[in-house]
Protein backbone atom coordinates (compact mmCIF):
# COMPACT_ATOMS: atom_id res chain seq x y z
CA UNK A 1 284.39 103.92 205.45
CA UNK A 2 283.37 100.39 204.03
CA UNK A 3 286.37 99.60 203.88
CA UNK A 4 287.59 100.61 207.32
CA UNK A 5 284.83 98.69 208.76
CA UNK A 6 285.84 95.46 207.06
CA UNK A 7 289.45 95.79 207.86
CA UNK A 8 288.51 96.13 211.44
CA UNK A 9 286.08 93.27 211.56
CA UNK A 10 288.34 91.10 209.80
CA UNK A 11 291.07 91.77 212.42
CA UNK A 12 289.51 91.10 215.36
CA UNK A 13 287.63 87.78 216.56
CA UNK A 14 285.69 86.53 213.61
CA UNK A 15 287.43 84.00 212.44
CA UNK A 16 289.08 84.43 209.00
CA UNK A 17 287.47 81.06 207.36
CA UNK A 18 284.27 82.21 208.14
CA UNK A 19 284.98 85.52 206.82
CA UNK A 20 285.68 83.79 203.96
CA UNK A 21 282.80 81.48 203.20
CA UNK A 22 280.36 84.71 203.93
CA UNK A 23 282.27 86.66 201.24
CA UNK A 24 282.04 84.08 198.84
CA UNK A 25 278.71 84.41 198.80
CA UNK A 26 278.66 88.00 197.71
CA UNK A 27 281.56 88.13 196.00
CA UNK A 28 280.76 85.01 192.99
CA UNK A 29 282.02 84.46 190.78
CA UNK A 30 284.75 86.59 192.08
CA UNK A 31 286.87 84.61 195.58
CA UNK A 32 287.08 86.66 198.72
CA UNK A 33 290.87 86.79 198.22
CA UNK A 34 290.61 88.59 195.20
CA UNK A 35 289.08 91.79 197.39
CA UNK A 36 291.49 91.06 200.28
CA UNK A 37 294.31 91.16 198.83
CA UNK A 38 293.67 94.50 197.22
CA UNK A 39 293.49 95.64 200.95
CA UNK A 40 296.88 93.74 201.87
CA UNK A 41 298.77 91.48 199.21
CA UNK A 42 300.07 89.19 202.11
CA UNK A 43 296.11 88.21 202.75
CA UNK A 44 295.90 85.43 200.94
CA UNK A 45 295.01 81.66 201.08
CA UNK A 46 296.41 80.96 197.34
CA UNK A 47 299.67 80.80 198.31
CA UNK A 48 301.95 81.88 200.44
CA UNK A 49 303.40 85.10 200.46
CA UNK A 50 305.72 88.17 202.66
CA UNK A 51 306.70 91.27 202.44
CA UNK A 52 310.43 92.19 202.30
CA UNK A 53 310.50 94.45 205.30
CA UNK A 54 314.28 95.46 205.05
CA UNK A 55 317.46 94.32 203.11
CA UNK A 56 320.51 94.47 205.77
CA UNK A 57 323.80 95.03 203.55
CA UNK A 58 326.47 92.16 205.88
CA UNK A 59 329.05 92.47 203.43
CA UNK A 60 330.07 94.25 199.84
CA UNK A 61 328.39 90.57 198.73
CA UNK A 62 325.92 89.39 201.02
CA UNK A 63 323.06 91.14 202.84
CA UNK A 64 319.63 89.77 205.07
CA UNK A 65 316.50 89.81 203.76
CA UNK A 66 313.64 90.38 206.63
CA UNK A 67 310.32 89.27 205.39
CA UNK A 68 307.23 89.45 206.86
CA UNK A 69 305.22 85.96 206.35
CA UNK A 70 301.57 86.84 205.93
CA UNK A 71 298.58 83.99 205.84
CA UNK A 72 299.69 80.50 206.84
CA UNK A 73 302.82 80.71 207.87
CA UNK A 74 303.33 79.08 211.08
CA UNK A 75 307.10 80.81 213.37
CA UNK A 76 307.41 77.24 214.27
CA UNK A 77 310.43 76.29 211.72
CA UNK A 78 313.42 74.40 214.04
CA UNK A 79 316.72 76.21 214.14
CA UNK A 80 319.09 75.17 211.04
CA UNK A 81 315.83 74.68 208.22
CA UNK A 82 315.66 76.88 204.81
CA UNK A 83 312.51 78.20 202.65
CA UNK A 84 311.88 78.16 199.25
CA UNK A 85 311.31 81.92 198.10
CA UNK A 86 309.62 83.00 194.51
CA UNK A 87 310.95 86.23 193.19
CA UNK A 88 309.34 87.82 190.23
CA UNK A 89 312.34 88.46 187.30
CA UNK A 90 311.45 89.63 184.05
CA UNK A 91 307.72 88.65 184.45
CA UNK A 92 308.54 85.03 185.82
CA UNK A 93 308.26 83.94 189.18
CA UNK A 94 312.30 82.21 189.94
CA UNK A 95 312.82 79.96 192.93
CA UNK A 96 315.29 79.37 195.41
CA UNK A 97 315.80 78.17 199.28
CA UNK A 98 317.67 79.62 201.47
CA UNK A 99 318.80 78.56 205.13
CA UNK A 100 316.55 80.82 207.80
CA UNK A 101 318.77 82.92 209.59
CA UNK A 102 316.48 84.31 212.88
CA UNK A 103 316.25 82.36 215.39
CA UNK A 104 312.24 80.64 215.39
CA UNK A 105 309.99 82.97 217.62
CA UNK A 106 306.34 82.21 218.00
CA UNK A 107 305.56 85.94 218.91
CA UNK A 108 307.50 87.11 215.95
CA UNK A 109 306.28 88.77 212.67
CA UNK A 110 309.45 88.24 210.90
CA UNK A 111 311.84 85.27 209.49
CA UNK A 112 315.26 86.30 207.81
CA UNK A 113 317.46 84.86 205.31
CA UNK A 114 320.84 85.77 204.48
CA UNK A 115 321.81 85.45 201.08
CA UNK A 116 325.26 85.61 199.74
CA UNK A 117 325.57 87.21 195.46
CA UNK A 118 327.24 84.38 193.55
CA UNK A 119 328.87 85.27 190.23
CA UNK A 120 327.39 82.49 188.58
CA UNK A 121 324.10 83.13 190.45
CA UNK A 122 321.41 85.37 188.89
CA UNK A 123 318.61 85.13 191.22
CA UNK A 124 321.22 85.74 194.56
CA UNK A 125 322.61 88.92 192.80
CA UNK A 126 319.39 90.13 192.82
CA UNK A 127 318.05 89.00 196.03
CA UNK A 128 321.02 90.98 197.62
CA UNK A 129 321.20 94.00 194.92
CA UNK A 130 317.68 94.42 193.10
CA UNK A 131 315.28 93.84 196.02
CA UNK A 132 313.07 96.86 197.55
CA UNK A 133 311.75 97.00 201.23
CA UNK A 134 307.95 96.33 199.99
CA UNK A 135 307.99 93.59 197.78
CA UNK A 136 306.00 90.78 197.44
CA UNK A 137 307.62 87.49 197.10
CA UNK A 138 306.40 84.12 197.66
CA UNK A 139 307.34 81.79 200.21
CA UNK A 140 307.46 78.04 200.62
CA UNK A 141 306.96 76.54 204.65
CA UNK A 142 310.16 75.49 206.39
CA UNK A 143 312.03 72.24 205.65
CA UNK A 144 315.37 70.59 206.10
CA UNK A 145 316.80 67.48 208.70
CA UNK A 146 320.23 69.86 209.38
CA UNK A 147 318.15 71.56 213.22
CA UNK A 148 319.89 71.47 216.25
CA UNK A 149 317.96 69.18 218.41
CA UNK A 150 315.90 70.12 221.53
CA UNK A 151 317.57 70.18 224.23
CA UNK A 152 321.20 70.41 222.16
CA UNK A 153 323.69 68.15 222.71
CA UNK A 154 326.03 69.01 225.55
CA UNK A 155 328.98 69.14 223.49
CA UNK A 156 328.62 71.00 219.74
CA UNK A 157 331.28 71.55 216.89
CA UNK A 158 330.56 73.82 213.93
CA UNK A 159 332.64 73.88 211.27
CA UNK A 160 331.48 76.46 208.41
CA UNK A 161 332.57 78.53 205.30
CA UNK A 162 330.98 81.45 203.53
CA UNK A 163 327.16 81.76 203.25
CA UNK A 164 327.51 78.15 205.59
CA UNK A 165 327.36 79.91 208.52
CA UNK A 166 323.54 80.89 207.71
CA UNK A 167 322.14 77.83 209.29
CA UNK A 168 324.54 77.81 212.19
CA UNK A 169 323.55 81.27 212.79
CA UNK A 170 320.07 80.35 213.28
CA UNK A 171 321.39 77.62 215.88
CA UNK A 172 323.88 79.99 217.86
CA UNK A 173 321.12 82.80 217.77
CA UNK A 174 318.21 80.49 219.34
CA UNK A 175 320.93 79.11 221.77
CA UNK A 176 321.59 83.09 222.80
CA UNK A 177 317.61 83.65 223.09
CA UNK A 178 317.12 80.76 225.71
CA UNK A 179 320.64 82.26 227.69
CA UNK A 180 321.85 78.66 228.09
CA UNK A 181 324.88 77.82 225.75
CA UNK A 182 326.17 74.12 225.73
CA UNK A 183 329.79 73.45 225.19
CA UNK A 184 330.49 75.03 221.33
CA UNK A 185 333.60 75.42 219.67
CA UNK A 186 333.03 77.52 216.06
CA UNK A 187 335.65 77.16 213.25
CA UNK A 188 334.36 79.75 210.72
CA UNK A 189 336.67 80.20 207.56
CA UNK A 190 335.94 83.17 205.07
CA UNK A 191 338.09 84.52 202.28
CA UNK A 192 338.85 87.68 204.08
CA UNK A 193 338.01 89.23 207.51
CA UNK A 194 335.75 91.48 205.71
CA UNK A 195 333.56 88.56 203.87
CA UNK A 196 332.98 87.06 206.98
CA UNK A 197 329.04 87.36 207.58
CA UNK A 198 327.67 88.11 210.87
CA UNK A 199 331.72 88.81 212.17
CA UNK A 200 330.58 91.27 214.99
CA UNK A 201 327.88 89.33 215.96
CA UNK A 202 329.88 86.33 216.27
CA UNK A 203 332.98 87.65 218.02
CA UNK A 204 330.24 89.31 220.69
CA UNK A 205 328.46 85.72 221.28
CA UNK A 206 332.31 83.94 221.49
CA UNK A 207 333.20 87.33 224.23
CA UNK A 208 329.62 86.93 226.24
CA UNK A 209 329.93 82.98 226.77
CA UNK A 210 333.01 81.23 228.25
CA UNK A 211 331.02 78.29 226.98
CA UNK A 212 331.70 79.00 223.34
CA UNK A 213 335.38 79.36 221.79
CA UNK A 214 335.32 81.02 218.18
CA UNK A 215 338.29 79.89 216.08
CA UNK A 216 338.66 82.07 212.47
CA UNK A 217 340.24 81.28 209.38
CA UNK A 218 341.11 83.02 206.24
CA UNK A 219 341.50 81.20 203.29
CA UNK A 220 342.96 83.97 200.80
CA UNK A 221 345.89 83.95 203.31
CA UNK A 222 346.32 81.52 205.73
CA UNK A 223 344.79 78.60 203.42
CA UNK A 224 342.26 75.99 203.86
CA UNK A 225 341.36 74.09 206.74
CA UNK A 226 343.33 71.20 207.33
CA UNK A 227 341.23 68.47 208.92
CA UNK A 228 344.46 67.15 210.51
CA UNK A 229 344.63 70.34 212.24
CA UNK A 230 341.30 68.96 214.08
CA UNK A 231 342.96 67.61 217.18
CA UNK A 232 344.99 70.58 217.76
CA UNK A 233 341.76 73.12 217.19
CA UNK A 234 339.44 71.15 219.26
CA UNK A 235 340.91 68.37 221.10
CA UNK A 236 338.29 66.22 222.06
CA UNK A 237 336.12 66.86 218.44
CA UNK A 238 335.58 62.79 218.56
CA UNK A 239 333.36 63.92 221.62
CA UNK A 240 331.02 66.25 220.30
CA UNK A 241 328.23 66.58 217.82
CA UNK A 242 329.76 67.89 214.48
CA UNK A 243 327.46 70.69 212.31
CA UNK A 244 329.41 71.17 208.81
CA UNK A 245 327.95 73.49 206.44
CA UNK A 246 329.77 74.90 203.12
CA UNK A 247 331.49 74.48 200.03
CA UNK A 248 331.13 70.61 198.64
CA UNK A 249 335.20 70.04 198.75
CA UNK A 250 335.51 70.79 202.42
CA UNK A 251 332.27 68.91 203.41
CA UNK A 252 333.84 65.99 200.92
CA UNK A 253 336.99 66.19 202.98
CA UNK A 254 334.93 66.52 206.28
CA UNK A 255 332.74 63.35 205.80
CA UNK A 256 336.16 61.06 204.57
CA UNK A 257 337.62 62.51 207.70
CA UNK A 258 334.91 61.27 210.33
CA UNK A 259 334.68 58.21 208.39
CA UNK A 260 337.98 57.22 208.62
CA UNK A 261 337.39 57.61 212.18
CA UNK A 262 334.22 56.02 212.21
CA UNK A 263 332.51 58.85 213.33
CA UNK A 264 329.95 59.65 210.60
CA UNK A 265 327.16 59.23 212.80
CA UNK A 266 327.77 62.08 214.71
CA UNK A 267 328.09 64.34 211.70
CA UNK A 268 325.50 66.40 210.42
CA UNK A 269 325.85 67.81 207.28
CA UNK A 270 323.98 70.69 205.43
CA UNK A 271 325.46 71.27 201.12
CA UNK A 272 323.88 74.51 198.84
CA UNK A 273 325.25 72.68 195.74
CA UNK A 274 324.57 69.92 194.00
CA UNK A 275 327.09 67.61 192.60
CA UNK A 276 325.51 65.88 189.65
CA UNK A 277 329.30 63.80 189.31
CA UNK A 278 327.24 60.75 188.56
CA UNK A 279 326.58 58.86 185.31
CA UNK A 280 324.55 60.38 182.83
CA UNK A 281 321.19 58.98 181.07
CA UNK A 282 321.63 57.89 177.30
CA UNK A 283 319.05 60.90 176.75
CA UNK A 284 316.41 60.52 174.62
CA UNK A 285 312.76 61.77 173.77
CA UNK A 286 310.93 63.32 176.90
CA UNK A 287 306.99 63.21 176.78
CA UNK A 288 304.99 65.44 178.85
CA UNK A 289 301.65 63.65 178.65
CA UNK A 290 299.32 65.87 179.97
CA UNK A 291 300.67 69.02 177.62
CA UNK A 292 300.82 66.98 175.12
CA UNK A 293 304.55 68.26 174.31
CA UNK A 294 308.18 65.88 173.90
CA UNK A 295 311.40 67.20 173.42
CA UNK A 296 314.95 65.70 173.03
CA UNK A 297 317.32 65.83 175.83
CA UNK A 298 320.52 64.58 176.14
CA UNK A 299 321.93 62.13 179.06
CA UNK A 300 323.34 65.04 181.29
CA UNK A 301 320.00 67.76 180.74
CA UNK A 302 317.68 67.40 183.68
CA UNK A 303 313.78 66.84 182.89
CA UNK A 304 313.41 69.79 184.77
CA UNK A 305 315.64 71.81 182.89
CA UNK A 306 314.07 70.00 179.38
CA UNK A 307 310.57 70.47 180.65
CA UNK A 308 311.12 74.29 180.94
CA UNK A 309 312.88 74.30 177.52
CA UNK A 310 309.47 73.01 176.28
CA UNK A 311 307.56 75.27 177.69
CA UNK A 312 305.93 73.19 180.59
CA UNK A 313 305.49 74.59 183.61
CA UNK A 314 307.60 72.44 185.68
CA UNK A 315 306.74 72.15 189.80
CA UNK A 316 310.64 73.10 191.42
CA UNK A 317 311.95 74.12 194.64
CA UNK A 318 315.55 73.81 195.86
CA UNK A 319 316.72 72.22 192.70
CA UNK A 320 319.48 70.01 194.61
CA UNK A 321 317.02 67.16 195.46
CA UNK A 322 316.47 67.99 198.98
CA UNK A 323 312.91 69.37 198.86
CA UNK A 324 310.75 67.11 196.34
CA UNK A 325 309.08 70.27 194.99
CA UNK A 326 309.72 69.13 191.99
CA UNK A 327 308.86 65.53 192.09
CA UNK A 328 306.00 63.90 188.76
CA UNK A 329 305.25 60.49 188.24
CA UNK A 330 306.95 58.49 185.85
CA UNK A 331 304.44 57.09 183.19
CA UNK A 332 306.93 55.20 181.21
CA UNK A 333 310.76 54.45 180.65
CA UNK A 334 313.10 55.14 182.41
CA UNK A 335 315.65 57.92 183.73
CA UNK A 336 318.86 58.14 185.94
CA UNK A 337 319.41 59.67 189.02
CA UNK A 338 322.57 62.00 188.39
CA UNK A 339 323.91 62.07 191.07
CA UNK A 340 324.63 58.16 192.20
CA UNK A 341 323.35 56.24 189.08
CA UNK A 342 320.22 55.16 190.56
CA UNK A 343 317.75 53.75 187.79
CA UNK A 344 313.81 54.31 187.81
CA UNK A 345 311.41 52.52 185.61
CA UNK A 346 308.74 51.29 187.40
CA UNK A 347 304.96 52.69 186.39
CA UNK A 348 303.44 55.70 188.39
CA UNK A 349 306.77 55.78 190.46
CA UNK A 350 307.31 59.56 191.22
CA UNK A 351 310.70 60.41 190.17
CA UNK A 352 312.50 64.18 191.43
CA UNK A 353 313.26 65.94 187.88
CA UNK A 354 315.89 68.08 189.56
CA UNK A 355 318.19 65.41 189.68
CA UNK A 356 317.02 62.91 186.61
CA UNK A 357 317.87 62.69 183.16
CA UNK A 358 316.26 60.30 180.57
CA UNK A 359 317.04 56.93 179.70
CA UNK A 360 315.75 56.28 176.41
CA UNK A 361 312.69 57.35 175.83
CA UNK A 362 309.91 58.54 178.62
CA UNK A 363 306.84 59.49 179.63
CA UNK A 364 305.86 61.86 182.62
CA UNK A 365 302.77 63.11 183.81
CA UNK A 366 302.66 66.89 183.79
């Protein structure tokens, strides 16, 4: 009954912070959160948390997770941005982002990613394959600069491969919601018809708007896109707002293309790897001060990836240098940015371990 009665209070007007400060009182040395999220996991100021709600199977290799957000989270994310989600594996929490793949909704209850199992990727396989409607994951807020701008550009050119339609999606889907599609022409290439994600959907949006013109390619037999087929696929592509998203090659070849036309302001590019082509550090020992701990590191081993072989605890996000997560201060020496050579050495300069190596030897605050 006690609990019935506090469930229902909670639920209704008072105001959760208050709630809070009242319970802290009675509940020392034990937090208010500690209680509440024995009634509901997904109350909780800590951190931020959801509920997987459903896993949608799109194809033999890909499937959408639905999650239900609970304290904190804010449906406000802009159409095109990813989260960073914390799945517990073998006792440890892993991290990844994905691109959001529901359109925003302030009324909603639910976000959705779509995640495609890599054969190289651990934590995907089991996003798609090992996760249960009712688990708990954790969940970082919204980020990313690839969003389709409010109002959209008149004129709108997606080109997109594999899981790179997930961001697009978002963008089509909140396009459909508001009933008032702009000018879009979609070039979509996947493997096969059958690893296409979101095929129905897409061929229902390209039947229900003259506006939007779906073209499809498949790579295991018609080959890749040819970015001198451009002109004949969408003749006036110099005109419109370009949205790439997929594999690094193509978006390589896509950003030499619209440079040699001098175009690359008007493309807009979103990349799920990271290309760590540049020069390496010389490596040397890495110093964790606050641990206490060091270890050796070559010039082409991340600090993130030598922190965790030490044992630290080492802050991470995206790891692809896009969200900072992971970003410590530099105490002293120096270290490399991987992927375009870019030195660091200054004192109490934060530095992104995702995408550093050492220099010599260094010190970093952690």
């Amino acid at each position: 009954m006690g609990v019935q009665v506090f469930t229902e209070q909670v639920s209704g007007t008072i105001p959760w912070e208050r709630v809070r400060r009242a319970g802290s009182k009675l509940t020392t040395p034990l937090l208010p959160d500690d209680y509440l999220t024995l009634l509901n996991p997904l109350w909780s100021s800590r951190e931020l948390r959801g509920r997987i709600e459903k896993v949608v199977p799109e194809t033999e290799d890909a499937a959408t997770l639905v999650i239900r957000p609970g304290w904190g989270w804010r449906y406000d994310h802009r159409p095109g941005q990813y989260v960073g989600i914390g799945v517990q594996v073998e006792g440890k929490f892993q991290w990844r982002s994905y691109s959001v793949s529901s359109a925003p909704k302030r009324s909603g209850r639910t976000i959705a990613i779509t995640v495609r199992a890599m054969p190289e990727g651990f934590i995907s396989s089991h996003l798609v394959n090992g996760l249960e409607p009712g688990t708990i994951v954790r969940l970082a807020l919204p980020e990313g600069d690839f969003v389709l701008p409010d109002p959209p550009p008149a004129k709108l050119l997606f080109l997109v491969a594999g899981s790179g339609v997930t961001p697009v999606m978002a963008m089509l889907r909140t396009l459909d919601r508001r009933g008032s599609m702009p000018d879009v022409v979609v070039h979509y290439s996947s493997p096969t018809e059958e690893r296409m994600i979101f095929r129905e959907e897409m061929e229902r949006l390209d039947s229900t708007y003259d506006e939007l013109t779906l073209h499809r390619l498949f790579t295991e037999t018609d080959g890749m896109l040819e970015l001198a087929d451009l002109d004949e696929i969408c003749p006036d592509w110099r005109e419109r707002e370009t949205y790439a998203c997929g594999p690094a090659p193509m978006l390589d070849a896509i950003t030499e293309h619209f440079e040699g036309a001098d175009l690359e302001e008007h493309l807009h590019l979103e990349r799920f790897s990271l290309d760590l082509g540049g020069d390496g550090g010389e490596g040397g020992t890495i110093t964790f001060r606050n641990s206490g701990k060091t270890v050796e590191a070559d010039g082409a081993t991340t600090v993130l990836d030598a922190g965790e072989e030490a044992g630290i605890g080492m802050p991470y996000g995206c790891r692809m240098g896009i969200c900072h997560t992971c970003t410590l201060t530099l105490v002293s020496g120096k270290v490399r940015d991987l992927r375009n050579g870019d030195e660091f050495d200054q004192p109490n300069e934060p530095v992104q371990t995702c995408v550093t190596a050492a220099v010599g030897d260094c010190t970093l605050d952690i």
